[in-house]
Protein backbone atom coordinates (compact mmCIF):
# COMPACT_ATOMS: atom_id res chain seq x y z
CA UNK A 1 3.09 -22.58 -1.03
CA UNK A 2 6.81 -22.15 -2.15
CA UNK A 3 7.52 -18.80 -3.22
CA UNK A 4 9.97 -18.59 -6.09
CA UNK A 5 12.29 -15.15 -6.03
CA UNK A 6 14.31 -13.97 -9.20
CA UNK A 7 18.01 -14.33 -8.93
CA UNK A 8 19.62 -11.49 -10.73
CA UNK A 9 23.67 -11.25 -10.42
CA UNK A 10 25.02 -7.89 -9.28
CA UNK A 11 25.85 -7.15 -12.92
CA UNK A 12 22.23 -7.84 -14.21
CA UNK A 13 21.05 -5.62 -16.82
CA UNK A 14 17.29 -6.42 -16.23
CA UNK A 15 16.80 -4.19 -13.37
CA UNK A 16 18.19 -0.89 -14.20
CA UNK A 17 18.77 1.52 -11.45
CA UNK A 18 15.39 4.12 -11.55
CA UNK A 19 15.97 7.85 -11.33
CA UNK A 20 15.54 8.87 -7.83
CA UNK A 21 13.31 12.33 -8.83
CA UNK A 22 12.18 13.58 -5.14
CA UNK A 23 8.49 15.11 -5.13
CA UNK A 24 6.48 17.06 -3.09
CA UNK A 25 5.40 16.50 0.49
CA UNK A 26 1.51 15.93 0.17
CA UNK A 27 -0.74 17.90 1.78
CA UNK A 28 -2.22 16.58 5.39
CA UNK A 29 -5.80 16.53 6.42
CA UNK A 30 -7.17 15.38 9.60
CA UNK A 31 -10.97 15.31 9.85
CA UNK A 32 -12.77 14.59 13.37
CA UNK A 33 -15.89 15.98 13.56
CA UNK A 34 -16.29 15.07 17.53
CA UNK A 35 -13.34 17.36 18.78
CA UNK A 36 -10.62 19.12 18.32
CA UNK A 37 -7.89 17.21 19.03
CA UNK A 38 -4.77 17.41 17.48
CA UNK A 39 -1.38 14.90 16.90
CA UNK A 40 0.75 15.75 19.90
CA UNK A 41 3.82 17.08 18.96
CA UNK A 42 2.94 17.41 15.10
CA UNK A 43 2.15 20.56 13.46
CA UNK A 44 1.79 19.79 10.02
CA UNK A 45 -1.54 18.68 9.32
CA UNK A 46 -5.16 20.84 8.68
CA UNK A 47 -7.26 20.18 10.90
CA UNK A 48 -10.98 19.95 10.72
CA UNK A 49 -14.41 19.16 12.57
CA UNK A 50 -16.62 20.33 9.70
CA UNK A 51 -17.29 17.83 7.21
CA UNK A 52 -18.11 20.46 3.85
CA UNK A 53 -14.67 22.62 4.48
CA UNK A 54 -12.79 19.54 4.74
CA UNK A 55 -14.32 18.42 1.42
CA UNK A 56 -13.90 21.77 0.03
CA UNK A 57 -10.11 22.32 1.20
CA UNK A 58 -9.18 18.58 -0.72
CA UNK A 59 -11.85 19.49 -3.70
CA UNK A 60 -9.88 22.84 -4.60
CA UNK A 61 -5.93 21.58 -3.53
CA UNK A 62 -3.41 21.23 -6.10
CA UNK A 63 -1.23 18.86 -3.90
CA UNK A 64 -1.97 14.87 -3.01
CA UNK A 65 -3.41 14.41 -0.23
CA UNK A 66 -3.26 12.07 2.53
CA UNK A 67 -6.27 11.96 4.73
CA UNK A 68 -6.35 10.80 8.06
CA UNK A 69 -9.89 10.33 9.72
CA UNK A 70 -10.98 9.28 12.96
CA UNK A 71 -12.82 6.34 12.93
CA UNK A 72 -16.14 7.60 14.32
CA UNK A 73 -16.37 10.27 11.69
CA UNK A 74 -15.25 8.41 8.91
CA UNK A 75 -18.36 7.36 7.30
CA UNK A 76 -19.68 10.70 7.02
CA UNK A 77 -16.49 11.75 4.60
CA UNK A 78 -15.61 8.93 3.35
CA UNK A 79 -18.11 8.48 0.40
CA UNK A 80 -17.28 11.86 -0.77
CA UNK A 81 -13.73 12.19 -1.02
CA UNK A 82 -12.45 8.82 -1.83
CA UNK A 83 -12.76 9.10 -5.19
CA UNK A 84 -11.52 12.31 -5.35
CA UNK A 85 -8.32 12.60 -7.41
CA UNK A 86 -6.23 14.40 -4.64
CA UNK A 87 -6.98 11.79 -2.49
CA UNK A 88 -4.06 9.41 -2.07
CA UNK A 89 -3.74 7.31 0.79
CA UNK A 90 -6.42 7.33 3.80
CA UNK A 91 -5.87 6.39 7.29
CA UNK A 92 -7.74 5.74 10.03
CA UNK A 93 -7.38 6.40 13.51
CA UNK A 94 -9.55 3.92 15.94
CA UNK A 95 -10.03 4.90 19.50
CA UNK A 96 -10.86 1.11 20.47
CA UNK A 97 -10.30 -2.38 19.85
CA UNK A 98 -14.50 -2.65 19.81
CA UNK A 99 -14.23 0.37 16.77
CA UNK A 100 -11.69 -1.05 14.71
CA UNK A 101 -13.40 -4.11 14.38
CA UNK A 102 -16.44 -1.83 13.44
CA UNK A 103 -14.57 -0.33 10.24
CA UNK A 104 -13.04 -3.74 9.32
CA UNK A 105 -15.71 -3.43 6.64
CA UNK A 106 -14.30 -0.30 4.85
CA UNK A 107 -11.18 -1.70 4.04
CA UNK A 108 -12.61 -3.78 1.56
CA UNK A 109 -15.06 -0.66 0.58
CA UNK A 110 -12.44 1.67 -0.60
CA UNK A 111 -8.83 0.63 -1.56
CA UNK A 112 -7.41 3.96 -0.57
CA UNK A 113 -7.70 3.24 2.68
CA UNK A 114 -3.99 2.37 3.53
CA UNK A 115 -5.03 0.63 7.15
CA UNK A 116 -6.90 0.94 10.31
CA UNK A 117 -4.96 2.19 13.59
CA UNK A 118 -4.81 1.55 16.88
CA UNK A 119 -1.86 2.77 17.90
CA UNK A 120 -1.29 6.66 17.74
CA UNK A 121 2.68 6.11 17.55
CA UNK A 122 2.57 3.25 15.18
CA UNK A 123 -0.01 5.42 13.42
CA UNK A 124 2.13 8.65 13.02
CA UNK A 125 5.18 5.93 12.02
CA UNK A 126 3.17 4.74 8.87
CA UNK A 127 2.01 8.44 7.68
CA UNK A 128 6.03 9.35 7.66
CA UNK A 129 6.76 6.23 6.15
CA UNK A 130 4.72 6.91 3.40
CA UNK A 131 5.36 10.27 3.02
CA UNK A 132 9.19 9.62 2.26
CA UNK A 133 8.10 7.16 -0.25
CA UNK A 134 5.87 8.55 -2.02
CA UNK A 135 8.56 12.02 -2.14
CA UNK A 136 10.63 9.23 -3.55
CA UNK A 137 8.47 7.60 -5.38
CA UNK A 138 10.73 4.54 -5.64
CA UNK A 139 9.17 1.18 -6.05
CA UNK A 140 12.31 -0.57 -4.83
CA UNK A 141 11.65 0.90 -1.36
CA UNK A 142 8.22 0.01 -0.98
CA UNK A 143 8.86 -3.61 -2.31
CA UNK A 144 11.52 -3.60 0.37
CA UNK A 145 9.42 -2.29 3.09
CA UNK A 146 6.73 -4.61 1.85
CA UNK A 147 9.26 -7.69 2.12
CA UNK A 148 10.28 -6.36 5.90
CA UNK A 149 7.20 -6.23 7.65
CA UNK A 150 6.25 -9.80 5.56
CA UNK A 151 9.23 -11.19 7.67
CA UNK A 152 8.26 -9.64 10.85
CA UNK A 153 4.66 -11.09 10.31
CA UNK A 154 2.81 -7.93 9.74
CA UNK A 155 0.71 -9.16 6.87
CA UNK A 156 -1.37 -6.01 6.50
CA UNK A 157 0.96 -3.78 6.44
CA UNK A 158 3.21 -5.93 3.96
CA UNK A 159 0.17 -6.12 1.64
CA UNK A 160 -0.36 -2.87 1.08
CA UNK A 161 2.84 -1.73 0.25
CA UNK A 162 3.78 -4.44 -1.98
CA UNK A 163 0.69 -3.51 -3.89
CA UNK A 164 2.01 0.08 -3.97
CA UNK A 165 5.51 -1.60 -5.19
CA UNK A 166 3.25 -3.34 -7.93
CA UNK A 167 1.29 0.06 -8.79
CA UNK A 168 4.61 2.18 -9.21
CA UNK A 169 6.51 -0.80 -11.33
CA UNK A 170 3.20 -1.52 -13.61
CA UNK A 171 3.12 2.75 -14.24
CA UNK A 172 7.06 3.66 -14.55
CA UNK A 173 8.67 0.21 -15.76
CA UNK A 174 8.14 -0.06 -19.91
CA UNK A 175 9.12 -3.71 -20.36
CA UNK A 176 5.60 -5.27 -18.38
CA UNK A 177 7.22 -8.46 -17.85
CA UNK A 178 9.80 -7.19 -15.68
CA UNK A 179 11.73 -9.34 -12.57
CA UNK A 180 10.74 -6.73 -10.16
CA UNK A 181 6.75 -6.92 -11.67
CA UNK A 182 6.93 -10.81 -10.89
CA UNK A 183 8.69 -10.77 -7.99
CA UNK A 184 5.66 -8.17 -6.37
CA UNK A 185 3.05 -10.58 -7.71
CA UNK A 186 5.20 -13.73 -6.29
CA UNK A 187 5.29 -11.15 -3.04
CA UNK A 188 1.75 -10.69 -2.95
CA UNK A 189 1.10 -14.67 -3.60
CA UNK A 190 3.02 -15.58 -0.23
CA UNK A 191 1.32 -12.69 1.66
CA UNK A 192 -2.30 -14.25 0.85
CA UNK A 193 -1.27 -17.67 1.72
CA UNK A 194 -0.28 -16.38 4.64
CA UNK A 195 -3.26 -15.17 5.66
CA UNK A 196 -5.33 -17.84 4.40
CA UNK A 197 -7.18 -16.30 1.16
CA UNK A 198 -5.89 -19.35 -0.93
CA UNK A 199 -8.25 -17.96 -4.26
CA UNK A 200 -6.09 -15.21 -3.98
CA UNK A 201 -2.71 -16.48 -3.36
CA UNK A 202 -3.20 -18.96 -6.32
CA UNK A 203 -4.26 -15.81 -8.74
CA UNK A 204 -0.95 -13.86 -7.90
CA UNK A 205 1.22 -17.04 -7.78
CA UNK A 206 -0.41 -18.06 -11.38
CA UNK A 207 1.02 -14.54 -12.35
CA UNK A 208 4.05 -14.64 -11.11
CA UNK A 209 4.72 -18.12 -12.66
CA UNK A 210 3.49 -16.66 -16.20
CA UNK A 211 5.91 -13.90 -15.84
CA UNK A 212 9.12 -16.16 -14.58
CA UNK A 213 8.35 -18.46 -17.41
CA UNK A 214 8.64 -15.58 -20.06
CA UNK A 215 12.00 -14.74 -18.14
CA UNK A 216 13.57 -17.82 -17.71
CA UNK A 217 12.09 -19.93 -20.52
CA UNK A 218 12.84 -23.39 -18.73
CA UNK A 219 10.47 -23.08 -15.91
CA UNK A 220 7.34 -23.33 -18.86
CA UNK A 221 8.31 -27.23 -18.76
CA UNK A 222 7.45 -27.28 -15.11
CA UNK A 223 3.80 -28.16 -13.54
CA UNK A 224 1.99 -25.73 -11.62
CA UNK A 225 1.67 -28.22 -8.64
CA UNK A 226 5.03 -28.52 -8.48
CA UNK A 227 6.03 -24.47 -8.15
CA UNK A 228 3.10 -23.85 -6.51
CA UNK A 229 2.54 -26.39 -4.15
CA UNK A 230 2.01 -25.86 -0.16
């Protein structure tokens, strides 16, 4: 499918600049009920092995949280915390090709789950990642980041944080047919092609065309299966 991207001069008024208001850090949990390993090098995450003072630390903290789990412990938490309101992002660390196939399962289970890891470095890369963004809280720099690892072909990763782009617009922007709104579901419409889920990619490129033809007026006169055609 052809993906259609807003053009907005460099004096546009439709996509004012946001406030940059820097938050918190959030709080770090690493559950592994098997050992006690720890991140080399990285001193700034709890660390547990027992499942009920892990639940209890995230039940009774006033911070987000992002939870990191290993992936042969994290069925036993998982259930228990994900809906927890501290709970913002969830990672998980695989210690083998054969177990992150095994969890594949949970990403469609719970959406917190922000993806499942391999790598320790590449791992340890994403938390910090997120944790600038989400002190920023700028949708602009996870659209951007979204757009960046669409180009270098990592679809997962490009998914989830053009849906976190989406999230931020759809909760801070007041006009809800905004460029930036479109151009995440026009985003997320390429991603899905991508990787094949055409019911998908249709849905968010049927959204994104709704929302470009309230914009620009003159794409309304244009079929469907001519914007959104393979």
């Amino acid at each position: 499918m052809n993906e259609k991207k807003p053009t907005t001069g460099p004096n546009s008024t439709t996509q004012p600049k946001p406030n940059v208001v820097k938050q918190d850090a959030p709080l770090l949990i690493w559950y592994n009920k098997t050992n006690e390993e720890k991140f080399d090098g990285e001193n700034n995450f709890l660390y547990f092995n027992n499942s009920q003072q892990c639940i209890e630390t995230i039940e009774q903290s006033t911070k987000p949280i992002f939870l990191i789990l290993n992936s042969s412990s994290a069925t036993d938490i998982l259930s228990r915390t994900h809906s927890l309101k501290q709970i913002d992002t969830i990672f998980i660390d695989c210690q083998s090709s054969r177990e992150q196939q095994r969890c594949q399962y949970l990403l469609q289970h719970y959406l917190k789950i922000f993806d499942l890891f391999l790598n320790r470095q590449q791992l340890l890369k994403t938390i910090r990642e997120n944790i600038t963004l989400y002190q920023h809280q700028s949708g602009n720099e996870y659209l951007r980041l979204g757009e960046r690892y669409k180009q270098s072909n990592d679809l997962n990763l490009a998914l989830k944080y053009t849906h976190k782009a989406l999230d931020l617009y759809q909760k801070t922007l007041s006009n809800s047919n905004h460029p930036l709104i479109a151009r995440c579901l026009n985003n997320l419409g390429g991603i899905y092609d991508a990787q094949g889920d055409v019911n998908r990619s249709f849905e968010y490129y049927e959204q994104a065309l709704k929302m470009y033809s309230q914009l620009a007026p003159t794409l309304t006169n244009q079929p469907v299966s001519k914007v959104l055609k393979k």
